[in-house]
C-alpha atoms as a PDB file:
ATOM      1  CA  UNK A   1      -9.894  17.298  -2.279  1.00  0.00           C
ATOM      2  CA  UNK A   2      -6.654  16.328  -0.688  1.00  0.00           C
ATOM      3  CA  UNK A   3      -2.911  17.476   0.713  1.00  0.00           C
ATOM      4  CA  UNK A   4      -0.059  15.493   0.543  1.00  0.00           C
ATOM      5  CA  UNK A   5       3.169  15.653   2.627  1.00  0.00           C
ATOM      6  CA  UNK A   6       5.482  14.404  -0.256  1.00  0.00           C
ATOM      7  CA  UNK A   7       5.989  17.387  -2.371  1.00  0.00           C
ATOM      8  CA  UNK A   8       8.397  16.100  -4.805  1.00  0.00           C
ATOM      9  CA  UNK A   9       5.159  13.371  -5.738  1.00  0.00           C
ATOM     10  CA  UNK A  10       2.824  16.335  -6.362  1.00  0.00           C
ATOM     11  CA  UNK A  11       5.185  18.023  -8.118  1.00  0.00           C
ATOM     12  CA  UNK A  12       6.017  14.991 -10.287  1.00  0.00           C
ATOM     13  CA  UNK A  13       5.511  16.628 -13.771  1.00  0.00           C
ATOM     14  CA  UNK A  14       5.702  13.268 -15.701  1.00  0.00           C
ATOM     15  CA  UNK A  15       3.249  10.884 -13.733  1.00  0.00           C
ATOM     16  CA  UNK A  16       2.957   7.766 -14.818  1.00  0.00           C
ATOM     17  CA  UNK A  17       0.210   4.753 -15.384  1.00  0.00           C
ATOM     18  CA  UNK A  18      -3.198   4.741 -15.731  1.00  0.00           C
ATOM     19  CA  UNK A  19      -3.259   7.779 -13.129  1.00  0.00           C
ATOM     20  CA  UNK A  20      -0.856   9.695 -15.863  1.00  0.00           C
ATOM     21  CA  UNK A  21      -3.715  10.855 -18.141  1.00  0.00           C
ATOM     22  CA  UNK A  22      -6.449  12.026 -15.019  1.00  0.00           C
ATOM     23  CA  UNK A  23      -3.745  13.703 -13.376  1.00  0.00           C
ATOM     24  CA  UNK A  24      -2.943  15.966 -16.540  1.00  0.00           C
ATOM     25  CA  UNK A  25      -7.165  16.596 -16.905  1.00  0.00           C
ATOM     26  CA  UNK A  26      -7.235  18.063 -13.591  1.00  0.00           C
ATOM     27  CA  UNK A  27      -4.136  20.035 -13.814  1.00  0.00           C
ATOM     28  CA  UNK A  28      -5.138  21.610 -17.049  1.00  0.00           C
ATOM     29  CA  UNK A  29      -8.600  22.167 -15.962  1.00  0.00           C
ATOM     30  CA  UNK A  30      -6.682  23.982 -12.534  1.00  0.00           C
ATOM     31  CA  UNK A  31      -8.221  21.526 -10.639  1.00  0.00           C
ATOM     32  CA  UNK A  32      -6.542  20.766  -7.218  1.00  0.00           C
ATOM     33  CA  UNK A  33      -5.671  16.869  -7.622  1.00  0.00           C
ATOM     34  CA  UNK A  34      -6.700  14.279  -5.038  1.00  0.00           C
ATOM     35  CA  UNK A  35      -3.153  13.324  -2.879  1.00  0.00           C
ATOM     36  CA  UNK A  36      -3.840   9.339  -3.130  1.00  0.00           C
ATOM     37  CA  UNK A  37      -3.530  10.364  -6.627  1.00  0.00           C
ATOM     38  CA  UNK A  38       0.065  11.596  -6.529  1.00  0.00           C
ATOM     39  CA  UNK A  39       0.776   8.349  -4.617  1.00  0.00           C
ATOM     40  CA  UNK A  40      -0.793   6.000  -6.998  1.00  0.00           C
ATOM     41  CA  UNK A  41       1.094   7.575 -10.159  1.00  0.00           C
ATOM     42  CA  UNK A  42       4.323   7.590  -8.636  1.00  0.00           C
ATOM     43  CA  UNK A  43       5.609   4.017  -9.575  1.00  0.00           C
ATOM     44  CA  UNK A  44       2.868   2.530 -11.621  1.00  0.00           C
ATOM     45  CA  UNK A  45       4.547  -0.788 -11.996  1.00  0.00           C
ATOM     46  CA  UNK A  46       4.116  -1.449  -7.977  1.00  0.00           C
ATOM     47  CA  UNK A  47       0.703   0.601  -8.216  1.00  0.00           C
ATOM     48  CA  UNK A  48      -0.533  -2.085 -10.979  1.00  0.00           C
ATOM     49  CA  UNK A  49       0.300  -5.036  -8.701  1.00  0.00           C
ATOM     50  CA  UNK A  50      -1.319  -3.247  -5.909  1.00  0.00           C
ATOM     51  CA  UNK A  51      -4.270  -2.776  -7.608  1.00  0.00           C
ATOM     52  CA  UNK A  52      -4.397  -6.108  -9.009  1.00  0.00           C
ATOM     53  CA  UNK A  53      -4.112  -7.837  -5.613  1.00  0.00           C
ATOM     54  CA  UNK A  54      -7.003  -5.003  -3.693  1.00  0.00           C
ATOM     55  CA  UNK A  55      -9.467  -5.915  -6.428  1.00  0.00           C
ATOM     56  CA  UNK A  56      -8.375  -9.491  -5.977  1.00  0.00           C
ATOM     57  CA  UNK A  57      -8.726  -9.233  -2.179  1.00  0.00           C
ATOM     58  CA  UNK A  58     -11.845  -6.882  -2.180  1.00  0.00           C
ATOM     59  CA  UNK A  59     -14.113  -8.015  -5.380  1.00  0.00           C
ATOM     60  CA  UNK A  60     -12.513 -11.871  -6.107  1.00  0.00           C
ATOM     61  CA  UNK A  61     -14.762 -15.111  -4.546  1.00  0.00           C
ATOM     62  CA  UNK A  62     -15.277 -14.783  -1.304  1.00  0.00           C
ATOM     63  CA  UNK A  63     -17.997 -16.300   1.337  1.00  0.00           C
ATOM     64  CA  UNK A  64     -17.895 -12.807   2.827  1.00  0.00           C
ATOM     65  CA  UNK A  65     -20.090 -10.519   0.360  1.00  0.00           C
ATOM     66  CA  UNK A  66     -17.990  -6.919  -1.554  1.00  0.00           C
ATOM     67  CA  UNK A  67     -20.206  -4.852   1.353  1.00  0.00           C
ATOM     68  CA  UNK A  68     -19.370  -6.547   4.249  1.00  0.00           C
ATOM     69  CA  UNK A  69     -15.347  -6.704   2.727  1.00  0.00           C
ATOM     70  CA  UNK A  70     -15.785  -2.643   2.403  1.00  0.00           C
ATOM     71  CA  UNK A  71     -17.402  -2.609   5.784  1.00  0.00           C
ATOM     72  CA  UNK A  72     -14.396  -4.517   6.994  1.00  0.00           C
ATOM     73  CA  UNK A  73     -12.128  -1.987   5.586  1.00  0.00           C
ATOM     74  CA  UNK A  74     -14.393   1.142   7.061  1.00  0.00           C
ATOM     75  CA  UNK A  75     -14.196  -0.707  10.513  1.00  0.00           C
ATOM     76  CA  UNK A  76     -10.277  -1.307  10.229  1.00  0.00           C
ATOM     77  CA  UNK A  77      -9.986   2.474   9.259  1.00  0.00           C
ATOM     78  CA  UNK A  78     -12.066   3.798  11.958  1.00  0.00           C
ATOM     79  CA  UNK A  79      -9.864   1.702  14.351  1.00  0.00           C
ATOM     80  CA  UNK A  80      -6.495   3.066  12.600  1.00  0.00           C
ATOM     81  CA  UNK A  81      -8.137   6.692  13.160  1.00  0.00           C
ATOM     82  CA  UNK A  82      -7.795   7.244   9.378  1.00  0.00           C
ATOM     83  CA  UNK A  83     -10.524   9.628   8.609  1.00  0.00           C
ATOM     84  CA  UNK A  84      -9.389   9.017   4.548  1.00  0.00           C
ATOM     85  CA  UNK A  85     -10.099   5.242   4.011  1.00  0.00           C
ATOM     86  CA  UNK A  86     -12.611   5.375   6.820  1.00  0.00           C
ATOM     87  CA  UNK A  87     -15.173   7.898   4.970  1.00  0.00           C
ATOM     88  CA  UNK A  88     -14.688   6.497   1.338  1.00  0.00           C
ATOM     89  CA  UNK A  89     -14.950   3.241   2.449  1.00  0.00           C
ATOM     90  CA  UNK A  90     -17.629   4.113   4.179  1.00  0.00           C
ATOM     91  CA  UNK A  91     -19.636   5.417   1.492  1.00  0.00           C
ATOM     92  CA  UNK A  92     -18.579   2.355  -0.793  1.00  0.00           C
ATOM     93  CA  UNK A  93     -19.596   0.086   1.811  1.00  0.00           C
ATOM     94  CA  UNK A  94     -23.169   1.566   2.066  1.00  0.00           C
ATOM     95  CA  UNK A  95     -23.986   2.111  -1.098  1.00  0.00           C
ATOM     96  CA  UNK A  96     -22.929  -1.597  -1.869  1.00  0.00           C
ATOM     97  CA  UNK A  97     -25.372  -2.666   1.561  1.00  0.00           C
ATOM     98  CA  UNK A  98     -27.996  -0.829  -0.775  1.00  0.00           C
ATOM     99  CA  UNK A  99     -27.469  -2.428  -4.071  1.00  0.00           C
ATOM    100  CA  UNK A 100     -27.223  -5.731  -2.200  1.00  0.00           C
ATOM    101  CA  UNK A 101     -30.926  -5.145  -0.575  1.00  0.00           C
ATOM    102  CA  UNK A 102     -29.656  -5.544   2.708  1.00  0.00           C
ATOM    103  CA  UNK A 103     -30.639  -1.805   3.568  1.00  0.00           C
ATOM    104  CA  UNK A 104     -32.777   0.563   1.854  1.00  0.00           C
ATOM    105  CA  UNK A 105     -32.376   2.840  -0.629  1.00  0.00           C
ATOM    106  CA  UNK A 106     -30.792   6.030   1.173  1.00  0.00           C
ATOM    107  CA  UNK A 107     -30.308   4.717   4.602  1.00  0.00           C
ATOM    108  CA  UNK A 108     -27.191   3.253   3.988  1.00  0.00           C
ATOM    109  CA  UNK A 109     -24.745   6.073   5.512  1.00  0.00           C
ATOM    110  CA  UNK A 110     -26.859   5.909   8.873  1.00  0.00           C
ATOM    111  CA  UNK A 111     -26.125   1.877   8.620  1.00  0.00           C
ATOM    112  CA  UNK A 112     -22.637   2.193   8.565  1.00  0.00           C
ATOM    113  CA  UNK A 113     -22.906   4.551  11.193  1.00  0.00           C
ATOM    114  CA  UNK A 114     -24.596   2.715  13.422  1.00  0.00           C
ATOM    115  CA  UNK A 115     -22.100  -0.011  12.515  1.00  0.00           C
ATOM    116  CA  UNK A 116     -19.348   1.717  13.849  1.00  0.00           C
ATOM    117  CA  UNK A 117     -21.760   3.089  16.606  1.00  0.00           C
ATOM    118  CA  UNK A 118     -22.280  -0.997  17.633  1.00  0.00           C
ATOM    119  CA  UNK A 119     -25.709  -0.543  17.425  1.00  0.00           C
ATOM    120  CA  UNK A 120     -26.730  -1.775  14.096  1.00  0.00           C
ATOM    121  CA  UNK A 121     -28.979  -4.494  12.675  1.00  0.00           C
ATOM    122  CA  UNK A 122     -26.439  -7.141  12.148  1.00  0.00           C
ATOM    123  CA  UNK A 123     -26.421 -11.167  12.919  1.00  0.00           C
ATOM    124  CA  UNK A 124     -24.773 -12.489  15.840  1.00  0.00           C
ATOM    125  CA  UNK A 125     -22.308 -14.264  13.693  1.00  0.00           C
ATOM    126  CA  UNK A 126     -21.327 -11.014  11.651  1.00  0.00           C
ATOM    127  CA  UNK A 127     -21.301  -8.881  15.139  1.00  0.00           C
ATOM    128  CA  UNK A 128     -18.460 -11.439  16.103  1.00  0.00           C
ATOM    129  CA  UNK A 129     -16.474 -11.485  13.317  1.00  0.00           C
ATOM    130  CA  UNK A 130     -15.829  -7.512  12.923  1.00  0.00           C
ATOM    131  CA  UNK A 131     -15.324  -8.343  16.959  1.00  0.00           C
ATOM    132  CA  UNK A 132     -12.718 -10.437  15.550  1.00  0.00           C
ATOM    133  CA  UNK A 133     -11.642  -8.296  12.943  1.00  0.00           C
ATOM    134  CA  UNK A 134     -10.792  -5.153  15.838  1.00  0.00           C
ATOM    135  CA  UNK A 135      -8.653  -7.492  17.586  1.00  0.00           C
ATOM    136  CA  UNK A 136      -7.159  -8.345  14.324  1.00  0.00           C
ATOM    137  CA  UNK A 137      -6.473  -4.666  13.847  1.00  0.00           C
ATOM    138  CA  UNK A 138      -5.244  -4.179  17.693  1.00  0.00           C
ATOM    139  CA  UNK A 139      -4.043  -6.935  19.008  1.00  0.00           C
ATOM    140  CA  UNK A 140      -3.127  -9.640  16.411  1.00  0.00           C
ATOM    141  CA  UNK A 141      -0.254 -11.106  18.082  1.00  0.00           C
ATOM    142  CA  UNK A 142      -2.853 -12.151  21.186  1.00  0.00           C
ATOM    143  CA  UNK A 143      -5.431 -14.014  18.988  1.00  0.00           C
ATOM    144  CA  UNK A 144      -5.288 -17.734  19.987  1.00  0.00           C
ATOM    145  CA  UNK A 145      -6.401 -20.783  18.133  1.00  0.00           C
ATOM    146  CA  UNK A 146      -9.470 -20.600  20.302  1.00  0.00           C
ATOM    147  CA  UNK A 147     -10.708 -17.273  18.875  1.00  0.00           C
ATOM    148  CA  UNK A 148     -10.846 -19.017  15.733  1.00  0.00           C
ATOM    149  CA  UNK A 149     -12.516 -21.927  16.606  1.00  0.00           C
ATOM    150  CA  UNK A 150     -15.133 -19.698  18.173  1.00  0.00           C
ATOM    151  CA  UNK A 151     -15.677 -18.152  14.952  1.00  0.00           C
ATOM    152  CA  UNK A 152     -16.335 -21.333  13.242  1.00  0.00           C
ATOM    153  CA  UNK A 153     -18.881 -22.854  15.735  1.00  0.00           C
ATOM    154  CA  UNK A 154     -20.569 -19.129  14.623  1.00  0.00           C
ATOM    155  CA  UNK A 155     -20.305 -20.611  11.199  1.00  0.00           C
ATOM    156  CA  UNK A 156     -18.115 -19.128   9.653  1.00  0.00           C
ATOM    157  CA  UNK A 157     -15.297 -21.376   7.066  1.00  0.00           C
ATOM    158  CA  UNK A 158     -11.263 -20.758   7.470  1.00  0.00           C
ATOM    159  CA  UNK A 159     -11.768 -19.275   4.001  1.00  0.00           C
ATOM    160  CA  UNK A 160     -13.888 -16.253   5.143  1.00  0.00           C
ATOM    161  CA  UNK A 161     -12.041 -15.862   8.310  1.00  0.00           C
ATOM    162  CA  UNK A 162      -9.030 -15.677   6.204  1.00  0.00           C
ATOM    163  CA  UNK A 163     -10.404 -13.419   3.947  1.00  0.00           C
ATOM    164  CA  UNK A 164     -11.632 -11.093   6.847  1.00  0.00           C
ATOM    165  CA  UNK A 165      -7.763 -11.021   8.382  1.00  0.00           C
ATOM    166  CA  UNK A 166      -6.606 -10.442   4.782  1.00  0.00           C
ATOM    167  CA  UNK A 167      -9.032  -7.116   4.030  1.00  0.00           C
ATOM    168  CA  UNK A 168      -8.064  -5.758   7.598  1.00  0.00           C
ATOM    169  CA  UNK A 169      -3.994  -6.335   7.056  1.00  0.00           C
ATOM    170  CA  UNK A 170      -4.414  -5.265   3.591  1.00  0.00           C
ATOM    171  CA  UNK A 171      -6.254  -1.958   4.444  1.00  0.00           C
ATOM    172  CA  UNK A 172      -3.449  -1.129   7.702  1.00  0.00           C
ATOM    173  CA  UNK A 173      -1.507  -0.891   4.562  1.00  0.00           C
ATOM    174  CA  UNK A 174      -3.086   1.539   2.899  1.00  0.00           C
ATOM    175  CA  UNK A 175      -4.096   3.651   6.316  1.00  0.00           C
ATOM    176  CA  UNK A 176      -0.735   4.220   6.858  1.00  0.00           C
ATOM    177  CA  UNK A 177       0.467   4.977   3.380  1.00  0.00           C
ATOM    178  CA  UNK A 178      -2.246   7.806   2.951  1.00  0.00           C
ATOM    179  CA  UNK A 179      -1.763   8.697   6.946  1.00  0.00           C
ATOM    180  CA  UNK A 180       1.872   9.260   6.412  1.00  0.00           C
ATOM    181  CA  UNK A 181       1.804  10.833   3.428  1.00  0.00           C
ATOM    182  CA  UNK A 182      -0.524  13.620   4.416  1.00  0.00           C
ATOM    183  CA  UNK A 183      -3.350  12.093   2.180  1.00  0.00           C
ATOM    184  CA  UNK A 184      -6.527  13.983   4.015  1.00  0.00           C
ATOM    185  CA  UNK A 185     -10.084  14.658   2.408  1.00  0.00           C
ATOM    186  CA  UNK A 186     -10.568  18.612   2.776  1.00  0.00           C
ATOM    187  CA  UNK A 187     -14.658  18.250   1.417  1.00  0.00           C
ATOM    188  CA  UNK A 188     -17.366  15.407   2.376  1.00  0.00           C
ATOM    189  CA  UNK A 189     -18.362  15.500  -1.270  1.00  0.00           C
ATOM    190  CA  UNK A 190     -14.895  14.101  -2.184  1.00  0.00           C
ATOM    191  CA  UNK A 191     -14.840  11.118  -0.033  1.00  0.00           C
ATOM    192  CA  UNK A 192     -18.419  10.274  -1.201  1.00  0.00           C
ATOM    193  CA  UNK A 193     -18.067  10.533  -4.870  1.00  0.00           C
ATOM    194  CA  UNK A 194     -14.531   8.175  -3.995  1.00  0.00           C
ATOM    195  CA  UNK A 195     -16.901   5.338  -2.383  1.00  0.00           C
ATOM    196  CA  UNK A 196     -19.508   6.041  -5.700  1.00  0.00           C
ATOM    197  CA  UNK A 197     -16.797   5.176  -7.520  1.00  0.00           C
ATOM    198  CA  UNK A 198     -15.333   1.995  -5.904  1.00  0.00           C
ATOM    199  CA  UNK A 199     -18.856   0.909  -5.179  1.00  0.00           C
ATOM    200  CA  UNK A 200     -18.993   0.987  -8.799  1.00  0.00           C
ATOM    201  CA  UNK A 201     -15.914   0.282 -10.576  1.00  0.00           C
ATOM    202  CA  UNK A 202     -13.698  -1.286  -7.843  1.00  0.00           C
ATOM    203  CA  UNK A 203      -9.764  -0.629  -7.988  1.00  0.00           C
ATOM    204  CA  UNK A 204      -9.400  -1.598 -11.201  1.00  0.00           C
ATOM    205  CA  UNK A 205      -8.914   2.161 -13.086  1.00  0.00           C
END
C-alpha cells in the first residue's frame, strides 16, 4: 500500500467524492488505504475535473495509441525518479502493449523494461519521439522549432506531438503531487493491481 506525508488528509474522517465510499470499505475492513487515495478525496470538485481532463488526455482520440500514452507517462516518471507513477504506469502500459497485440501475452513487463533499458523493439520514429519526450521532461525550455520539424519528417502530425508534450506535462503534475506528498508503493502487488486497473477502467472511477 502507501504513506502519505499530509496527515490531516489521512485523517480526513469525512472524505469526499467518488473516493468517499472506497475509502470507508477499507477502513472498516482495517485495511491500510492507498495515499493517492487520501489525495484524490480531499477536494473532489478539483479531483472530478482532474479526472475528467487525464481520461481526456490519456484515453480521448489520439494518433498516438492508450499504450504508447501510458508508456509516455512510465518514461516521464522514470525520468522524474517517481518510483509511484513509474511502476503503475508501467504495468498499465504493458498490459495495454498486450491487449493491443503489439507484445505477447506475459512479456509485457520485460517490454517496458527494456523500454526504459533503450533496448527494446520499437520503430525508429517511436524511438525519437520518447527521445523527444525526455527532453520534454528535462529540458523543455531548449527545444527549438527544429526538433519539431525533425519529428514530423519521422512522420509524426502536430496533433500527436502535441499530445505526447501534453501526457509528459500532465504526468510532471501528478509526479510531484504524489512525490511531495509522501505517496510511495510499500508492495509490488499494489502498483500492479493499480496499472490492472487503469489498463482496464482508465481514470474515470
Amino acid at each position: 500500500m502507501a504513506d502519505i506525508y499530509l496527515q490531516d488528509l489521512e485523517k480526513n474522517t469525512k472524505p469526499g467524492g467518488h473516493y468517499a465510499k472506497s475509502i470507508e470499505a477499507m477502513r472498516a475492513a482495517g485495511r491500510e488505504i492507498p495515499g493517492i487515495m487520501h489525495l484524490l478525496a480531499f477536494k473532489p470538485k478539483a479531483t472530478d475535473l482532474l479526472n475528467q481532463f487525464t481520461q481526456e488526455v490519456m484515453r480521448g482520440e489520439s494518433p498516438l495509441s492508450p499504450a504508447f500514452r501510458e508508456l509516455i507517462a512510465t518514461i516521464t516518471s522514470e525520468g522524474n525518479e517517481c518510483s509511484f507513477c513509474r511502476d503503475s504506469h508501467g504495468a498499465a502500459a504493458a498490459a495495454m502493449f498486450e491487449k493491443e497485440g503489439r507484445v505477447k501475452k506475459d512479456k509485457g513487463p520485460g517490454f517496458i523494461g527494456a523500454v526504459l533499458e533503450g533496448d527494446a523493439d520499437l520503430t525508429d520514429a517511436e524511438w525519437l519521439l520518447l527521445e523527444f519526450v525526455v527532453q520534454v521532461n528535462l529540458e523543455a525550455q531548449e527545444i527549438e522549432e527544429k526538433d519539431i520539424r525533425k519529428l514530423n519528417k519521422a512522420g509524426w502530425t502536430d496533433e500527436a506531438i502535441y499530445d505526447a508534450i501534453t501526457v509528459c506535462a500532465l504526468f510532471n503534475f501528478y509526479n510531484r503531487w504524489v512525490g511531495a506528498s509522501g505517496v510511495s508503493w510499500q508492495e509490488e502487488e499494489s502498483s500492479l493491481a493499480s496499472g490492472t486497473r487503469i489498463a482496464q477502467r482508465g481514470y474515470i472511477p
